[in-house]
C-alpha atoms as a PDB file:
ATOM      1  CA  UNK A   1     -46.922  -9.963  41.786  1.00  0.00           C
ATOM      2  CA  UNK A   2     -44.367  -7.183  41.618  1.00  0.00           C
ATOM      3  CA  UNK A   3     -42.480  -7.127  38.289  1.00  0.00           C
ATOM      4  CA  UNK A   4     -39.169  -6.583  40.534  1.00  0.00           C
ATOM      5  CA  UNK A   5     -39.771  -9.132  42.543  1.00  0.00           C
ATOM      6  CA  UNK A   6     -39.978  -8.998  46.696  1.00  0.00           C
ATOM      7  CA  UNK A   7     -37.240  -7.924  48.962  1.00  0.00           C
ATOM      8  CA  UNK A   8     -35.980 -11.236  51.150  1.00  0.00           C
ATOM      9  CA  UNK A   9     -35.311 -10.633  54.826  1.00  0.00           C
ATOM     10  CA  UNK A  10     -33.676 -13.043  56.692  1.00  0.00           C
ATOM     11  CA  UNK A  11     -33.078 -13.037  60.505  1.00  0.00           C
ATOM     12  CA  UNK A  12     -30.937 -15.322  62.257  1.00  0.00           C
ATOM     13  CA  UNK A  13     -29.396 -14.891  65.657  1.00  0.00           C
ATOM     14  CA  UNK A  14     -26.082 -16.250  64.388  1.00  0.00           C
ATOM     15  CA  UNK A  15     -24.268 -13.914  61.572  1.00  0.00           C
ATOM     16  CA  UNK A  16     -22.290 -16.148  59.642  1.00  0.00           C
ATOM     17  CA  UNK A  17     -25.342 -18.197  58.936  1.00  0.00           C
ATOM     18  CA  UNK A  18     -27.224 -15.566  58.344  1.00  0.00           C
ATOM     19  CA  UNK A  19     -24.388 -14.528  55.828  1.00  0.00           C
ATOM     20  CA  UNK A  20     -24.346 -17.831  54.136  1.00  0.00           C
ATOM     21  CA  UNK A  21     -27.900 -17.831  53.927  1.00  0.00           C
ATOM     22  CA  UNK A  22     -28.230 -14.364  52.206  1.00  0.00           C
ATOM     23  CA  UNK A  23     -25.679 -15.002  49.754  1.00  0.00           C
ATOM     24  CA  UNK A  24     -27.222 -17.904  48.470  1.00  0.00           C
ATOM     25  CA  UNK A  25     -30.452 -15.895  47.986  1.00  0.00           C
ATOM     26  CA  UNK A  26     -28.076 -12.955  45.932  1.00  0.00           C
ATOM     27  CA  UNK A  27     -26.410 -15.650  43.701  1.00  0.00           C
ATOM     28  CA  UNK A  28     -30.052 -16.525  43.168  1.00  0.00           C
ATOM     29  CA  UNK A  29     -30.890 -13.367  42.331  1.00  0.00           C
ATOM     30  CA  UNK A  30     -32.620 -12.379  44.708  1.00  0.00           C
ATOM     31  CA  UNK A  31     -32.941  -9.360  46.566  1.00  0.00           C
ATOM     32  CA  UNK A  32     -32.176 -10.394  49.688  1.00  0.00           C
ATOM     33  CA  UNK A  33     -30.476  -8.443  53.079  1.00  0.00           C
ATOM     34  CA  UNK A  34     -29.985 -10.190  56.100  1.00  0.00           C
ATOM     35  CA  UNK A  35     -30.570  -8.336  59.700  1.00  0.00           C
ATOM     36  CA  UNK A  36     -29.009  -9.023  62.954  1.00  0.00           C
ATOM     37  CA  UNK A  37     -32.145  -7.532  65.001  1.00  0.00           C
ATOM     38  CA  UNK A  38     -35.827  -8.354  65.504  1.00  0.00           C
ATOM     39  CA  UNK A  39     -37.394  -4.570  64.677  1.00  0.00           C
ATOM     40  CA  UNK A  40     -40.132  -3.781  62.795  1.00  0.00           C
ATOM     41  CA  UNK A  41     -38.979  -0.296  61.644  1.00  0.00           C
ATOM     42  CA  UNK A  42     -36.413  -2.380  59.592  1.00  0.00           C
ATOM     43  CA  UNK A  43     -39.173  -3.511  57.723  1.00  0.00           C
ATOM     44  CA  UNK A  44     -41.207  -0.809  57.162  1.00  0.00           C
ATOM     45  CA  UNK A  45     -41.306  -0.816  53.291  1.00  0.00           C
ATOM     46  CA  UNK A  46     -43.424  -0.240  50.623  1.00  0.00           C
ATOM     47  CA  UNK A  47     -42.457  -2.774  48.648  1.00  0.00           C
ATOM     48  CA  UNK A  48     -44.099  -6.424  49.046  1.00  0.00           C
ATOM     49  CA  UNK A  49     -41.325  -8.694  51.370  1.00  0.00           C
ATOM     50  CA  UNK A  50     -40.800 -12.205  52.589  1.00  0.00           C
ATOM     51  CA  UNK A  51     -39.815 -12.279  56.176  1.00  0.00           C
ATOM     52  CA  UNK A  52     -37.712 -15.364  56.892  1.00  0.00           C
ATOM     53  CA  UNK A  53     -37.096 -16.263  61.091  1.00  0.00           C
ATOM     54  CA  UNK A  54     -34.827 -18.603  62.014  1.00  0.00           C
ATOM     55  CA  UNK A  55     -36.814 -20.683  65.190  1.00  0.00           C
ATOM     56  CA  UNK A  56     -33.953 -20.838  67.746  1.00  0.00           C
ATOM     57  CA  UNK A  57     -33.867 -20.130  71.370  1.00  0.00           C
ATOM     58  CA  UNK A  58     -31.568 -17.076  72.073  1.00  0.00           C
ATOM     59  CA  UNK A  59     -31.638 -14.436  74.200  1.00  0.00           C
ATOM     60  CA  UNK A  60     -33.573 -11.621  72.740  1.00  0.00           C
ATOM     61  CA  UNK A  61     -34.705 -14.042  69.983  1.00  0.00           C
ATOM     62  CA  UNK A  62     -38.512 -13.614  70.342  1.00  0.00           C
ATOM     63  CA  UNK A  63     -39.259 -15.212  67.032  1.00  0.00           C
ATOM     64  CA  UNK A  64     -42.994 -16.710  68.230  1.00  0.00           C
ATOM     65  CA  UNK A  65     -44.120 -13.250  69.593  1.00  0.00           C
ATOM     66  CA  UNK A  66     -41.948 -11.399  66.877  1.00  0.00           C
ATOM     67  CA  UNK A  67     -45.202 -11.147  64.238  1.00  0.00           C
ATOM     68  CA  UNK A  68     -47.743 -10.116  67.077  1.00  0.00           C
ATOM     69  CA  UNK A  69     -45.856  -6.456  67.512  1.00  0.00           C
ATOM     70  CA  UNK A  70     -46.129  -5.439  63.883  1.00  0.00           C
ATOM     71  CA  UNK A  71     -46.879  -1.869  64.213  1.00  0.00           C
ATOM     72  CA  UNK A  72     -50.376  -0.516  62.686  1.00  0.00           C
ATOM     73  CA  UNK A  73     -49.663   0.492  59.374  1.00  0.00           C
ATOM     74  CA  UNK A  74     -46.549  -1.632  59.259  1.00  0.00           C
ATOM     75  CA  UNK A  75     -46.973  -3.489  55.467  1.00  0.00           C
ATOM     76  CA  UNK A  76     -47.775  -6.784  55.935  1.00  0.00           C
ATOM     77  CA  UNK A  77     -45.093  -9.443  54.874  1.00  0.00           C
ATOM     78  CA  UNK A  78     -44.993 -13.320  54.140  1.00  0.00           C
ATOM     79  CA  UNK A  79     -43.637 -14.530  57.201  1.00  0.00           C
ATOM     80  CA  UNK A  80     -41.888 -17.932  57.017  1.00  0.00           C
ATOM     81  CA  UNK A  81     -40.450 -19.862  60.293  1.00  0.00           C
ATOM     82  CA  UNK A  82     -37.435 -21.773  59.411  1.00  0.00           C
ATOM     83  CA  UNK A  83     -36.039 -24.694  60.814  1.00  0.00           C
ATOM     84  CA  UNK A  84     -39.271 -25.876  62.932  1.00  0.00           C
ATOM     85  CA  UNK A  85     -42.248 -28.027  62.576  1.00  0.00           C
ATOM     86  CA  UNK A  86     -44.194 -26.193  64.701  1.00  0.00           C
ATOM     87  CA  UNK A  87     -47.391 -24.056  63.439  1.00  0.00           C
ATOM     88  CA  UNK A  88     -46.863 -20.631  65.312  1.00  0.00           C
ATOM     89  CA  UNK A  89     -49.076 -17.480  65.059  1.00  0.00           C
ATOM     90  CA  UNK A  90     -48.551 -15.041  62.577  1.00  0.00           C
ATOM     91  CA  UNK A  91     -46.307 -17.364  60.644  1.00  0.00           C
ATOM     92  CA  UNK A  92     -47.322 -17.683  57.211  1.00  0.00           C
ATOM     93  CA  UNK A  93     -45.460 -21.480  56.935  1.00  0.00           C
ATOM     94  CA  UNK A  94     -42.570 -23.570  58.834  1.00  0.00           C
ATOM     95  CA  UNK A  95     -40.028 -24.413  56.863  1.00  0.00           C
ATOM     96  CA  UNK A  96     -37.562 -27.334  57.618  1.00  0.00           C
ATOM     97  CA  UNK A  97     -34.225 -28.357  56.407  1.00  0.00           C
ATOM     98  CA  UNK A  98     -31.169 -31.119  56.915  1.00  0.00           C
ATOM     99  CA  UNK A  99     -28.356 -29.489  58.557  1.00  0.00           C
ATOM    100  CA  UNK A 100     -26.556 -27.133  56.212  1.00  0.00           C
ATOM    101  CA  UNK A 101     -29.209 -26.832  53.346  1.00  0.00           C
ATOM    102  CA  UNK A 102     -31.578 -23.906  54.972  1.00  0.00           C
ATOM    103  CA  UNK A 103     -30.403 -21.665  52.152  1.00  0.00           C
ATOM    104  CA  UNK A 104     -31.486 -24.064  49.596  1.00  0.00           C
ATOM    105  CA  UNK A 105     -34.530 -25.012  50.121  1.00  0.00           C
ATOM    106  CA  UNK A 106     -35.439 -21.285  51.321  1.00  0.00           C
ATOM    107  CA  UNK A 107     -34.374 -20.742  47.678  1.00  0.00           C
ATOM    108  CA  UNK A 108     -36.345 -23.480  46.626  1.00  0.00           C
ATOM    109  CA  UNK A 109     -39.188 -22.385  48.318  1.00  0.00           C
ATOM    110  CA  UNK A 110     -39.249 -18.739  47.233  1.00  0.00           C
ATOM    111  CA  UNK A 111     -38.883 -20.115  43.879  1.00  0.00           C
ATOM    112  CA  UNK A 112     -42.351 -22.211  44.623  1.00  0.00           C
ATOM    113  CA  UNK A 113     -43.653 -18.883  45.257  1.00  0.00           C
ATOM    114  CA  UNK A 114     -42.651 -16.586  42.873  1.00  0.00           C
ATOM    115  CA  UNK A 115     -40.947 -14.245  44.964  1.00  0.00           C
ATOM    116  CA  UNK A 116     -38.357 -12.929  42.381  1.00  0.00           C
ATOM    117  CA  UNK A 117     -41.306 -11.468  40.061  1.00  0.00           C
ATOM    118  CA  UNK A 118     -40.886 -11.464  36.722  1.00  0.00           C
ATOM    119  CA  UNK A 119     -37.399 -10.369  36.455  1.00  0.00           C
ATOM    120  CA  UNK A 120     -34.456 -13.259  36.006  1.00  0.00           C
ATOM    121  CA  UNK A 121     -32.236 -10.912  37.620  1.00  0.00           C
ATOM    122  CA  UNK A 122     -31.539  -8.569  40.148  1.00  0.00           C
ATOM    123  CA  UNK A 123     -30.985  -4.536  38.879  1.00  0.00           C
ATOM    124  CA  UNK A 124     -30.050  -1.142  40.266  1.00  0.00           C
ATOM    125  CA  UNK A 125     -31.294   1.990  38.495  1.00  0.00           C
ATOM    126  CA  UNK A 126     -33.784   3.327  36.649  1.00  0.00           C
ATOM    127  CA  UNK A 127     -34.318   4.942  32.833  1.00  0.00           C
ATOM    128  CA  UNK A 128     -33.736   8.457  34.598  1.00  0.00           C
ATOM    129  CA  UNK A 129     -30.980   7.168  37.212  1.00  0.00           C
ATOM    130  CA  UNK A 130     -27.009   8.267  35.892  1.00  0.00           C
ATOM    131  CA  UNK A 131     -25.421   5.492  38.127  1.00  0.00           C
ATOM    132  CA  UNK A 132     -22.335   5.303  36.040  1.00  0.00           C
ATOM    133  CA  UNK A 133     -20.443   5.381  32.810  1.00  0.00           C
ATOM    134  CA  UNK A 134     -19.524   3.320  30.131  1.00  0.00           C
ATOM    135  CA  UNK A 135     -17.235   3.634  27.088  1.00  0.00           C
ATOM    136  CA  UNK A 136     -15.855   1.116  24.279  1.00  0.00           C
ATOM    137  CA  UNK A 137     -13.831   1.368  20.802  1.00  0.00           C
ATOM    138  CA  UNK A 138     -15.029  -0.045  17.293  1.00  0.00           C
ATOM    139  CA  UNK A 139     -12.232   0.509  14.937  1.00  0.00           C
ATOM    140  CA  UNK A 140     -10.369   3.784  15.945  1.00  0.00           C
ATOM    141  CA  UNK A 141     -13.392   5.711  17.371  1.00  0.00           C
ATOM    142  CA  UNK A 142     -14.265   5.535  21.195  1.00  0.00           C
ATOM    143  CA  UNK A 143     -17.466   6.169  22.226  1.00  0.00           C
ATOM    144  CA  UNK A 144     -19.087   6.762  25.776  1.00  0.00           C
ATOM    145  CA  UNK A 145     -22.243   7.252  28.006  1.00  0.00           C
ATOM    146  CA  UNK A 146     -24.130   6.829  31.199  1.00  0.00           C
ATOM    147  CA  UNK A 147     -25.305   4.169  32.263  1.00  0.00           C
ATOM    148  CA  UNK A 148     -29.163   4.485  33.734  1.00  0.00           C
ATOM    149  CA  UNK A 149     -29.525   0.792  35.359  1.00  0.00           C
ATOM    150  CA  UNK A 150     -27.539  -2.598  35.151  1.00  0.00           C
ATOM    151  CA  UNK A 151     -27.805  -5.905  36.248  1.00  0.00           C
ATOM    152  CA  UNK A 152     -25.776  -9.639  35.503  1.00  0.00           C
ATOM    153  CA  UNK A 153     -27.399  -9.928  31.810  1.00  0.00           C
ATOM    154  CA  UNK A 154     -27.451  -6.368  31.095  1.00  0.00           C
ATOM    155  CA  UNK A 155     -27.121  -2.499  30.593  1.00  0.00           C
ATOM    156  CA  UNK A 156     -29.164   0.511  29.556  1.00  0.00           C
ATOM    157  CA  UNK A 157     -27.121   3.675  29.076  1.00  0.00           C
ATOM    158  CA  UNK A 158     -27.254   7.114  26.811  1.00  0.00           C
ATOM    159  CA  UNK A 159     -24.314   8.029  24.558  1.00  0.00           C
ATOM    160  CA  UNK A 160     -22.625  11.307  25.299  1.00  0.00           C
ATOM    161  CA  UNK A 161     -22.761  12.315  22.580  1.00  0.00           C
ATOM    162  CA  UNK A 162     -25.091  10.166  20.700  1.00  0.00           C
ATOM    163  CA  UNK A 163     -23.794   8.300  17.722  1.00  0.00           C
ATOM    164  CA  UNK A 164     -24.858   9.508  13.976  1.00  0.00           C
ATOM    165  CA  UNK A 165     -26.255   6.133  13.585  1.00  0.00           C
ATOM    166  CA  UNK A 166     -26.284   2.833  15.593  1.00  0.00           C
ATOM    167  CA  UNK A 167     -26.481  -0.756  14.588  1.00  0.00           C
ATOM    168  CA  UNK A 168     -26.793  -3.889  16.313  1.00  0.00           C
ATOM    169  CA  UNK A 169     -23.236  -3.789  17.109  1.00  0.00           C
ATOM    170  CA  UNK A 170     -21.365  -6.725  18.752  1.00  0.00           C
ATOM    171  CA  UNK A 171     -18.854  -5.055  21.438  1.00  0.00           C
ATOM    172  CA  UNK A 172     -16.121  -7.269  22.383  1.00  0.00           C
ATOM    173  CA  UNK A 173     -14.414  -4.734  24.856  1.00  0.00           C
ATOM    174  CA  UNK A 174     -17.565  -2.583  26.504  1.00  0.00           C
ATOM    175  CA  UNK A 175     -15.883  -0.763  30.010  1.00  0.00           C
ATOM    176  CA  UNK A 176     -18.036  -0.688  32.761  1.00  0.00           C
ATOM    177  CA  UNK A 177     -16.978   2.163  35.120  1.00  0.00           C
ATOM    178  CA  UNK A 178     -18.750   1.684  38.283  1.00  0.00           C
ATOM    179  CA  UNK A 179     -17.563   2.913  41.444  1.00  0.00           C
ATOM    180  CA  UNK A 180     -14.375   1.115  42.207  1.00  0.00           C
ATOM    181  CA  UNK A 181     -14.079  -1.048  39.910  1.00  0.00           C
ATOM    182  CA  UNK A 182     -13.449  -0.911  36.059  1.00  0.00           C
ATOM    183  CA  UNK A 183     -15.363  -3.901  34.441  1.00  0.00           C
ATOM    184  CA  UNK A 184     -14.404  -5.048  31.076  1.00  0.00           C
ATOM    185  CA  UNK A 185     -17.400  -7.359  28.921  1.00  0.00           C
ATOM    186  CA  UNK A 186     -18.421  -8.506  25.611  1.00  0.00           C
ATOM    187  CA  UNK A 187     -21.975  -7.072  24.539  1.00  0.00           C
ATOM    188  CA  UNK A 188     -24.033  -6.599  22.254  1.00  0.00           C
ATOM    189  CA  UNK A 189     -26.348  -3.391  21.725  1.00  0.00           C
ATOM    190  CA  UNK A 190     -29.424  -4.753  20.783  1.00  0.00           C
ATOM    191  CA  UNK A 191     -32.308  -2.171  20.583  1.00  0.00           C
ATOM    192  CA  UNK A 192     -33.050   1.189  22.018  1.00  0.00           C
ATOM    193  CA  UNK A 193     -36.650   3.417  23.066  1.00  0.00           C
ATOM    194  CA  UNK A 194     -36.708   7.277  23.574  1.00  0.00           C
ATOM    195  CA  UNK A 195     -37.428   8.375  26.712  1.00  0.00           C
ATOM    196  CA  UNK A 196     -38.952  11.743  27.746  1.00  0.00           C
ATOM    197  CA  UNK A 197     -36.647  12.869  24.459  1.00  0.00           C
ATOM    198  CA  UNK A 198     -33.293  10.672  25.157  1.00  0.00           C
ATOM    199  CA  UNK A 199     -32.495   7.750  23.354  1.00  0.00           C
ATOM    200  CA  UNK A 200     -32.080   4.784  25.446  1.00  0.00           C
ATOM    201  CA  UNK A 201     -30.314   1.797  24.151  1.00  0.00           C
ATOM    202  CA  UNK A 202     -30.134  -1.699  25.541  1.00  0.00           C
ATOM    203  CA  UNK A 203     -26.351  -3.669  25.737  1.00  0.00           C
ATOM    204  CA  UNK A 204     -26.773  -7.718  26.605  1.00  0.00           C
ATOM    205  CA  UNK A 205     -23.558  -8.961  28.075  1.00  0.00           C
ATOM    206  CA  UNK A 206     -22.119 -12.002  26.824  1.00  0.00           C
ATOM    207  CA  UNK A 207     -23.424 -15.247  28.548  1.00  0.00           C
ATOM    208  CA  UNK A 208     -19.677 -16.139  29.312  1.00  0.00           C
ATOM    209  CA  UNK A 209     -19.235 -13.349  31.461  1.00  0.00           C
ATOM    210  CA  UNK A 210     -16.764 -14.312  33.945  1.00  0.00           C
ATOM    211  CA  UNK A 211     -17.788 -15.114  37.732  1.00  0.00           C
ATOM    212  CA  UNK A 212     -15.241 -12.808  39.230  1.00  0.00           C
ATOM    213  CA  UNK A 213     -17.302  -9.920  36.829  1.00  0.00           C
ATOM    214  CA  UNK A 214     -20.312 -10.791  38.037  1.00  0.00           C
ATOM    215  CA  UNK A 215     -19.434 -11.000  41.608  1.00  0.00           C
ATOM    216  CA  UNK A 216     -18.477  -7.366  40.664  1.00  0.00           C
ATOM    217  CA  UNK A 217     -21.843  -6.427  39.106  1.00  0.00           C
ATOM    218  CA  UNK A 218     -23.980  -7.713  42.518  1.00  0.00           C
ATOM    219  CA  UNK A 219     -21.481  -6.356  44.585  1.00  0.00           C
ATOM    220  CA  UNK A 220     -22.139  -2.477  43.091  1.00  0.00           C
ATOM    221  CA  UNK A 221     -25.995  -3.342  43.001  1.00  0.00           C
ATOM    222  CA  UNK A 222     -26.635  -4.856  46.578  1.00  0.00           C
ATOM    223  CA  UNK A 223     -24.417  -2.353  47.563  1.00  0.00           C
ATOM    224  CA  UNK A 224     -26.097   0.342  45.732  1.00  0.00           C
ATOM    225  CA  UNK A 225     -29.914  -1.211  46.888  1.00  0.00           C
ATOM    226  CA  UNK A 226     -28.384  -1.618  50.655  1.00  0.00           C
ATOM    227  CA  UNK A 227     -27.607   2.413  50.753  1.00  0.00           C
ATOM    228  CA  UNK A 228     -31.306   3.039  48.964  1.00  0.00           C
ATOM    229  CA  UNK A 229     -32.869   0.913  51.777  1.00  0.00           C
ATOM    230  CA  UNK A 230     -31.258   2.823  54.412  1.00  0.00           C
ATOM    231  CA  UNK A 231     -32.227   6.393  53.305  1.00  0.00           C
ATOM    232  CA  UNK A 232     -36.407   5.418  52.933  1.00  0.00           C
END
């Protein structure tokens, strides 16, 4: 199983459901996009993905034929059917639902499954990624750095410059300068690793974080992952 997890597709020939359903899957943490079109060059990844169909009759809605056209050399995904009893070729599984709880039991299911890997929650970055900045204050010195990946529980950043010494400090007011927004959280720097020669050090965000923050947080990642997705 991937240590990330697999990416969640989810097709549905109606938006705002598709919408619902994909945002139930991010507040999950998972990594999950939603497309308007049947194509398999929209799926031609190299990481591991769940493919989730929505069985409804619409025009241009092949969803029974949809798996037989995967392209030679296409990755193969788990394909689930949802909303339909009906065994159909190529499908992995049908999934059904009562009217308005698709996105949970979807959830439910990929929870059955395993498809969010080992990871509690979604990231962006990597230890050699600079995908934005951070800075905070103990007592009257302010100190600053990048930050190399982030997610709803966490940080891992550089200091520029690095501190004389660090301790397990508690940070009540740890800035978060992503792109647009200026995110302030309580943290606590908890232990570091060098890295090809840098010192990398780990902050853990307060559990209380505030919803409205961490609508923030998967807002810059899924937009962040979104933009990677498009350029592969």
């Amino acid at each position: 199983m991937d240590y990330r997890g697999q990416q969640v597709f989810v097709f549905h020939p109606d938006a705002r459901s598709g919408e619902r359903i994909v945002e139930h899957l991010r507040q999950r943490e998972y990594e999950a996009y939603g497309l308007d079109r049947l194509d398999w060059a929209d799926l031609n990844r190299r990481r591991d993905s769940v493919v989730c169909v929505q069985a409804e009759q619409a025009e241009h809605w092949d969803w029974k034929g949809f798996p037989r056209h995967r392209p030679e050399g296409t990755p193969v995904p788990r394909m689930i059917a949802l909303n339909t009893t009906s065994a159909v070729g190529g499908y992995d599984e049908s999934l059904t639902a009562e009217p308005g709880k698709t996105a949970q039991r979807l959830a439910e299911r990929l929870d059955e499954i395993g498809a969010r890997g080992h990871r509690r929650h979604i990231r962006f970055g990597s230890q050699n990624s600079s995908i934005a900045t951070f800075d905070f204050q103990i007592d009257d010195r302010r100190y600053a750095g990048i930050i190399h990946d982030i997610s709803t529980a966490g940080m891992s950043g550089t200091f520029r410059p690095e501190p004389e010494t660090v301790e397990h400090w508690t940070i009540p007011d740890l800035h978060l300068n992503l792109p647009g927004n200026r995110i302030s959280a309580s943290a606590r720097l908890s232990s570091r690793r060098i890295i090809a020669g840098q010192r990398i050090h780990v902050f853990h965000f307060d559990r209380k974080l505030p919803s409205a923050d961490i609508d923030r947080i998967h807002e810059f990642i899924y937009a962040s992952l979104e933009t990677k997705l498009s350029l592969r």
